[in-house]
Protein backbone atom coordinates (compact mmCIF):
# COMPACT_ATOMS: atom_id res chain seq x y z
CA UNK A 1 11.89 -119.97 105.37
CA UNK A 2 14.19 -117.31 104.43
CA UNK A 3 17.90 -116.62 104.63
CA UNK A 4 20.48 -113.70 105.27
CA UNK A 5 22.13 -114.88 102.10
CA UNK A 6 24.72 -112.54 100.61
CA UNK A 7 23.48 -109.60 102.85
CA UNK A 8 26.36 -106.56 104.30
CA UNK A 9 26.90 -107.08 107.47
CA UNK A 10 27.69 -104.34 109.86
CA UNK A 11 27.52 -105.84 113.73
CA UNK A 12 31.34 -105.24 113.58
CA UNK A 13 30.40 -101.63 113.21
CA UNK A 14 27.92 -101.56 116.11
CA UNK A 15 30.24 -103.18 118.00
CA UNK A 16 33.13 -100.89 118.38
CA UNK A 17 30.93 -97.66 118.18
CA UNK A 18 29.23 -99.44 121.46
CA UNK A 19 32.04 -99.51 122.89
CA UNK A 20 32.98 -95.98 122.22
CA UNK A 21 29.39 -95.20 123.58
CA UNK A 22 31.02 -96.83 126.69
CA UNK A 23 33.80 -94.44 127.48
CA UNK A 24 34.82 -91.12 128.71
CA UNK A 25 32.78 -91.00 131.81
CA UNK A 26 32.99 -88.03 134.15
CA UNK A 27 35.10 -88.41 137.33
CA UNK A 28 33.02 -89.03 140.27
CA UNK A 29 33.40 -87.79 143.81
CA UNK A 30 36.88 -88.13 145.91
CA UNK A 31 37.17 -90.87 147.98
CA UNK A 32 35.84 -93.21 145.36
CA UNK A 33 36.86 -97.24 144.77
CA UNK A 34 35.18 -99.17 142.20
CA UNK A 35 35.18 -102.92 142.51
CA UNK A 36 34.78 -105.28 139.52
CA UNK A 37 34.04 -109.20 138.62
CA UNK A 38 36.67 -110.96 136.51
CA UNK A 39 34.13 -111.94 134.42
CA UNK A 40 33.31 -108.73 133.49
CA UNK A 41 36.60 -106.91 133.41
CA UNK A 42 37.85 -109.90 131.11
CA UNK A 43 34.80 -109.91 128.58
CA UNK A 44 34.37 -106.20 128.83
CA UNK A 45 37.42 -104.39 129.45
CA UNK A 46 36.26 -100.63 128.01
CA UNK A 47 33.07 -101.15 130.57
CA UNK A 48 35.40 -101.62 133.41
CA UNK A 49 37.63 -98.10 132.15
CA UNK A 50 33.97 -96.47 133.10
CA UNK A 51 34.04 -97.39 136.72
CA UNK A 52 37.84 -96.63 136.83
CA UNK A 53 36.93 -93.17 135.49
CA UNK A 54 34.47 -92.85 137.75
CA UNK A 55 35.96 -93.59 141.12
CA UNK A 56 39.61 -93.20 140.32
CA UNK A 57 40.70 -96.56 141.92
CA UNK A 58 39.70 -99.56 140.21
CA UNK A 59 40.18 -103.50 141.98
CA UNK A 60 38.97 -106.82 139.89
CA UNK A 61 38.38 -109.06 141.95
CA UNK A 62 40.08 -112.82 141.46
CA UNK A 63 38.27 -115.54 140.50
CA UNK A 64 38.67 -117.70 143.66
CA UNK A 65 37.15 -116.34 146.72
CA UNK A 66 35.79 -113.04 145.23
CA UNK A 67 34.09 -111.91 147.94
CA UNK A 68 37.05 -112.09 150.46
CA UNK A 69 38.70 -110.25 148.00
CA UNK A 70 35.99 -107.62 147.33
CA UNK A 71 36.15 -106.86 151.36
CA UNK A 72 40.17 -106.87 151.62
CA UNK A 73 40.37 -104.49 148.85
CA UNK A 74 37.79 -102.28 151.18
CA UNK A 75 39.68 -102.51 154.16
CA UNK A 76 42.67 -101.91 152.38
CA UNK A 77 41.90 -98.84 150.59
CA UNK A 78 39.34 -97.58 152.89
CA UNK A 79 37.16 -95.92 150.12
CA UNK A 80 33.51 -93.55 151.64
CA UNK A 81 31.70 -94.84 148.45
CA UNK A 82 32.25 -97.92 146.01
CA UNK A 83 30.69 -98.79 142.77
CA UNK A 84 30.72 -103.04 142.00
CA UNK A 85 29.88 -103.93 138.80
CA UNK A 86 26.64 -105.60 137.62
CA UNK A 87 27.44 -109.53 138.50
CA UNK A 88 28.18 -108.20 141.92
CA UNK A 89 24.40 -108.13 142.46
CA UNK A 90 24.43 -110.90 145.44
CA UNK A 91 26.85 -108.68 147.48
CA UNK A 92 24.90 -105.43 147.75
CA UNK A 93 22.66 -106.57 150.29
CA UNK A 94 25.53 -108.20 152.74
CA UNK A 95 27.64 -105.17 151.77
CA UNK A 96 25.45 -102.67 152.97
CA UNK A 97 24.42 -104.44 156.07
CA UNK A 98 28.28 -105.10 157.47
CA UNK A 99 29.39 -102.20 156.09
CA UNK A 100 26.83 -99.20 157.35
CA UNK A 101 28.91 -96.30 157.37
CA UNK A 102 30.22 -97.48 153.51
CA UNK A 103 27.90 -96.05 150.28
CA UNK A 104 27.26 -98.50 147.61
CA UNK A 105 26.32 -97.49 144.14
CA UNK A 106 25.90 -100.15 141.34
CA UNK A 107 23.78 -100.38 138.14
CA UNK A 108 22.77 -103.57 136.27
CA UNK A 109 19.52 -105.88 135.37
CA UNK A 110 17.92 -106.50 138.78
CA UNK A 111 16.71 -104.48 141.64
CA UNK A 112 18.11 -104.67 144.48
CA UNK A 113 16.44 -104.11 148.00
CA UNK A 114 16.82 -100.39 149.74
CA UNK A 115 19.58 -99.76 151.81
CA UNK A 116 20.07 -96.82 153.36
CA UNK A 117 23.26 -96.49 151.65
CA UNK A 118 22.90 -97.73 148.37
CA UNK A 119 22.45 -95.77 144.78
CA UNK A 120 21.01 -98.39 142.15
CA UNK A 121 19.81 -97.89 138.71
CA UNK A 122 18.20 -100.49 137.01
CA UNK A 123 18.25 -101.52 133.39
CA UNK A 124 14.90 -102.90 132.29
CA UNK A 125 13.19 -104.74 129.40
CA UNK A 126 11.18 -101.31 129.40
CA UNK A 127 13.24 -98.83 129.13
CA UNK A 128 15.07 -100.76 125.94
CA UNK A 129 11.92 -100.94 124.31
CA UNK A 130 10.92 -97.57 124.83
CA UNK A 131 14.04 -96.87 122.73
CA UNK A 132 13.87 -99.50 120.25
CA UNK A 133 10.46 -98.21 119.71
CA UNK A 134 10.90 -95.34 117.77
CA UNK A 135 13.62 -96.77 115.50
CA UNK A 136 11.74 -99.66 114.69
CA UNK A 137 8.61 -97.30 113.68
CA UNK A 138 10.97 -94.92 111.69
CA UNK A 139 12.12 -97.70 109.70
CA UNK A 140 8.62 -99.41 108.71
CA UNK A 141 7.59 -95.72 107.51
CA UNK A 142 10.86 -95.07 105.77
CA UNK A 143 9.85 -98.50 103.60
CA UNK A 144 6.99 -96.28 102.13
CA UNK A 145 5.20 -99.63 101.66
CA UNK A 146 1.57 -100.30 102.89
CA UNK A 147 2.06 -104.09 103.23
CA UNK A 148 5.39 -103.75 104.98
CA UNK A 149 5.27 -105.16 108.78
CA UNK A 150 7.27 -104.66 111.63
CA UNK A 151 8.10 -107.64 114.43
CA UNK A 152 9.28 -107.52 117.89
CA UNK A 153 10.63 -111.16 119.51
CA UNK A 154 10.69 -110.38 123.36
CA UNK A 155 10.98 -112.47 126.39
CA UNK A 156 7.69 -113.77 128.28
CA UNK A 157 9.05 -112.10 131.88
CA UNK A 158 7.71 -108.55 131.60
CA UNK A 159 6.49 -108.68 128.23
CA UNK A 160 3.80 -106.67 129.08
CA UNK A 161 5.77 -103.59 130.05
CA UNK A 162 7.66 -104.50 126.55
CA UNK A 163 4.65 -104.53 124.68
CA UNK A 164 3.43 -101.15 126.10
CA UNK A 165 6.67 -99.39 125.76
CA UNK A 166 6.61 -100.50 121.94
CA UNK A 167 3.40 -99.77 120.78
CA UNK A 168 3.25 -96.17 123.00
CA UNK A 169 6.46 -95.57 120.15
CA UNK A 170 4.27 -96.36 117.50
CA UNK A 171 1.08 -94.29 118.77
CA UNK A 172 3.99 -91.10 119.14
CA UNK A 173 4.85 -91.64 115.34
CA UNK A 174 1.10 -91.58 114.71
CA UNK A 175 1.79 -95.10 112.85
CA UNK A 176 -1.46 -96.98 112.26
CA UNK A 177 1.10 -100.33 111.59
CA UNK A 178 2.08 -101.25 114.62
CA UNK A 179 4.63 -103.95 115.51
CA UNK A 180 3.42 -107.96 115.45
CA UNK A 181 4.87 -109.06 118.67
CA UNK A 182 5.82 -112.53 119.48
CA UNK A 183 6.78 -113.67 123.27
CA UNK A 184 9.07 -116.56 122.87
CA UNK A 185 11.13 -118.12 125.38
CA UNK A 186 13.19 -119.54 123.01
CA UNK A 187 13.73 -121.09 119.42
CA UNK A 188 10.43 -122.08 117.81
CA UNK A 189 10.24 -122.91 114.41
CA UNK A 190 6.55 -122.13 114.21
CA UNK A 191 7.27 -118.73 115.15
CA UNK A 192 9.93 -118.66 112.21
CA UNK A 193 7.95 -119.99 109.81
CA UNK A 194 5.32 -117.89 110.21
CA UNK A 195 7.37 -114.38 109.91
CA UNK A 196 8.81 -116.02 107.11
CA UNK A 197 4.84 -115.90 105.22
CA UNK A 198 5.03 -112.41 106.05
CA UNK A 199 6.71 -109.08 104.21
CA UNK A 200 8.87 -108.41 107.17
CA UNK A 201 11.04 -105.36 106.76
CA UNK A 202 11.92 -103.77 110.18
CA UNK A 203 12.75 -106.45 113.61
CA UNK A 204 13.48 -106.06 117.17
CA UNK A 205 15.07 -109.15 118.72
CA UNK A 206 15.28 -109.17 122.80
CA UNK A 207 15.92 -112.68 122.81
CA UNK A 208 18.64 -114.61 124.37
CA UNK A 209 21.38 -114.01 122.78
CA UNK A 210 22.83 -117.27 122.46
CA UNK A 211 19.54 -117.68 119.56
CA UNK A 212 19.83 -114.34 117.96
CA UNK A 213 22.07 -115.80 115.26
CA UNK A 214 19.50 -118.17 114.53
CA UNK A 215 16.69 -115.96 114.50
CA UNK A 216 18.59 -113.80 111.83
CA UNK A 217 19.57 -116.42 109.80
CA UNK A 218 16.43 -118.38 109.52
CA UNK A 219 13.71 -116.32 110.26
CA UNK A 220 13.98 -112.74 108.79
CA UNK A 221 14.66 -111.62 104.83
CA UNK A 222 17.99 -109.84 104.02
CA UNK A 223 16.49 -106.45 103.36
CA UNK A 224 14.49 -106.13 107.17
CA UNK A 225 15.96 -103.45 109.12
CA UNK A 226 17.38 -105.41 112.81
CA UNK A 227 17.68 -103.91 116.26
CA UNK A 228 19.31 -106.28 118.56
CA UNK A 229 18.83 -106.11 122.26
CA UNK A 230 22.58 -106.79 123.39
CA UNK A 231 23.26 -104.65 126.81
CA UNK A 232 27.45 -104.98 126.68
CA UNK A 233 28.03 -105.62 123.01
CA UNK A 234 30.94 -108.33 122.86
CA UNK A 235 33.06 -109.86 119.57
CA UNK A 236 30.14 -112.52 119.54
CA UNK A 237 27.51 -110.05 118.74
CA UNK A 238 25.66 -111.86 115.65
CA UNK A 239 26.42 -110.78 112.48
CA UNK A 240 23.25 -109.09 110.22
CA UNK A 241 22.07 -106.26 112.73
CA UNK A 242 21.75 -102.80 111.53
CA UNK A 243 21.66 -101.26 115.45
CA UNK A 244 22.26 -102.67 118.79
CA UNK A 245 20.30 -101.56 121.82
CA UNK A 246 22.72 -100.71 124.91
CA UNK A 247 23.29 -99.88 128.19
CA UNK A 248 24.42 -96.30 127.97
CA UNK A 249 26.68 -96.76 131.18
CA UNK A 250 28.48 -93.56 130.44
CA UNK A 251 25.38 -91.90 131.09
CA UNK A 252 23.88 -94.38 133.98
CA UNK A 253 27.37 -94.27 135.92
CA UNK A 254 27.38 -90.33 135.47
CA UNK A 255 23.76 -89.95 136.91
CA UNK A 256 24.76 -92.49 139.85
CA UNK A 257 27.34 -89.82 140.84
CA UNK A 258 25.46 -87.05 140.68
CA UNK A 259 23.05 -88.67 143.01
CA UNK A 260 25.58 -89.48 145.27
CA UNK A 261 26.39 -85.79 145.07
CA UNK A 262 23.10 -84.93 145.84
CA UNK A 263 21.87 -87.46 148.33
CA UNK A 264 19.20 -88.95 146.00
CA UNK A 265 19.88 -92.59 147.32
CA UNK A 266 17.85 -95.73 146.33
CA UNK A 267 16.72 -97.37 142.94
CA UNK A 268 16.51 -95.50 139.66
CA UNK A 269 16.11 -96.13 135.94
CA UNK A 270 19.48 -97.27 134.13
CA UNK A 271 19.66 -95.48 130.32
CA UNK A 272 19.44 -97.61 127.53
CA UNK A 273 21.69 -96.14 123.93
CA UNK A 274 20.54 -97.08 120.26
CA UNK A 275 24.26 -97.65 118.39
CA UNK A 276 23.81 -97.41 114.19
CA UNK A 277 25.74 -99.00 112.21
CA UNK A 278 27.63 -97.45 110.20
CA UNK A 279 27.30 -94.03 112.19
């Protein structure tokens, strides 16, 4: 078993350059009111400047009865489009049925069923890998070092996708090393123990983050290069990653309103970011 003993540690670095990535969004259409969950305005408050930015009029919604709220704030402003943020999932569906004549855009983790008036994009397991991908083969060749060995942790639902997404990186780079990839649901110490037998130098977590920390800290040597999957990077981001992989909802949001714009309505693929640390 080896530990992140004595290594630098940058998350803090990744952290507020995701943020930055997270800002400055183009102003969306007029008429525009974007509605957000106090969970999400309270635990990311630069996120919730994007949708601000984007429709011009921004409501967070209270913590008791929310979705009173979300519809008094409708009736009150009397917006032709709103954007809700990604925990507002469950209300799409009732929102676009009561409210017909109302467009709906929102981007997040799920998909949502087709409405005639709603704009989705949808952040997938995928499409992070697909960016994770490269980095991760860049930095097993940049080791110069035949026995080196790259590692992916990733979730059992969709893994396949995952898996594709990663190794179609490595088959781009023309690497002949491709990345050991281990589906765990959660902490296992067999896992760990094994990777810790191995000459592991670059990792891709998209675990849960609530084990990340432990994953770094028991399971991976010092000098391994670490891409964390962490879609809204927080102050709790684990310490000991050298990039974060990120919703870039600058870019997502801005694509949702030229859609809008357009009339391109129904589901479409969110944008993932890779943040360095450092720069």
């Amino acid at each position: 078993m080896i530990h992140r003993t004595g290594a630098v540690h940058r998350a803090g670095i990744a952290v507020v350059l995701a943020m930055l990535v997270l800002t400055a969004c183009a102003r969306g259409p007029a008429g525009g009111l974007a509605i957000v969950d106090p969970v999400f305005a309270s635990l990311f408050p630069a996120a919730a400047r994007e949708y601000r930015a984007l429709a011009g009029t921004l409501v967070v919604l209270p913590e008791e009865a929310p979705s009173a709220a979300m519809y008094a704030a409708i009736d009150k402003h009397r917006p032709s489009w709103v954007v809700l943020s990604p925990l507002l999932f469950t209300e799409l569906g009732p929102l676009c049925r009561s409210r017909p004549e109302l467009t709906v855009l929102w981007a997040g983790p799920g998909v949502p069923a087709d409405h005639d008036t709603l704009y989705s994009a949808t952040f997938s397991p995928a499409g992070a890998a697909a960016v994770a991908g490269p980095a991760l083969a860049d930095a097993i060749a940049a080791t110069g070092q035949p026995s080196a060995i790259s590692v992916a942790l990733v979730s059992p639902d969709g893994a396949e996708t995952v898996t594709q997404a990663l190794l179609s990186a490595f088959s781009s780079a023309d690497s002949v090393r491709v990345p050991i990839i281990e589906r765990v649901a959660g902490w296992s110490q067999s896992v760990s123990d094994r990777l810790g037998a191995m000459d592991v130098r670059a990792a891709y977590l998209a675990v849960d983050l609530s084990e990340s920390g432990r994953w770094l800290g028991t399971a991976l040597p010092d000098e391994a290069y670490t891409l964390l999957l962490c879609p809204l990077p927080s102050p709790g981001t684990p310490r000991g990653v050298d990039a974060l992989v990120a919703w870039n909802l600058k870019e997502t949001l801005g694509e949702l309103s030229r859609r809008l714009q357009t009339g391109e309505r129904g589901n479409g693929e969110g944008t993932w970011t890779l943040v360095r640390a450092g720069g």
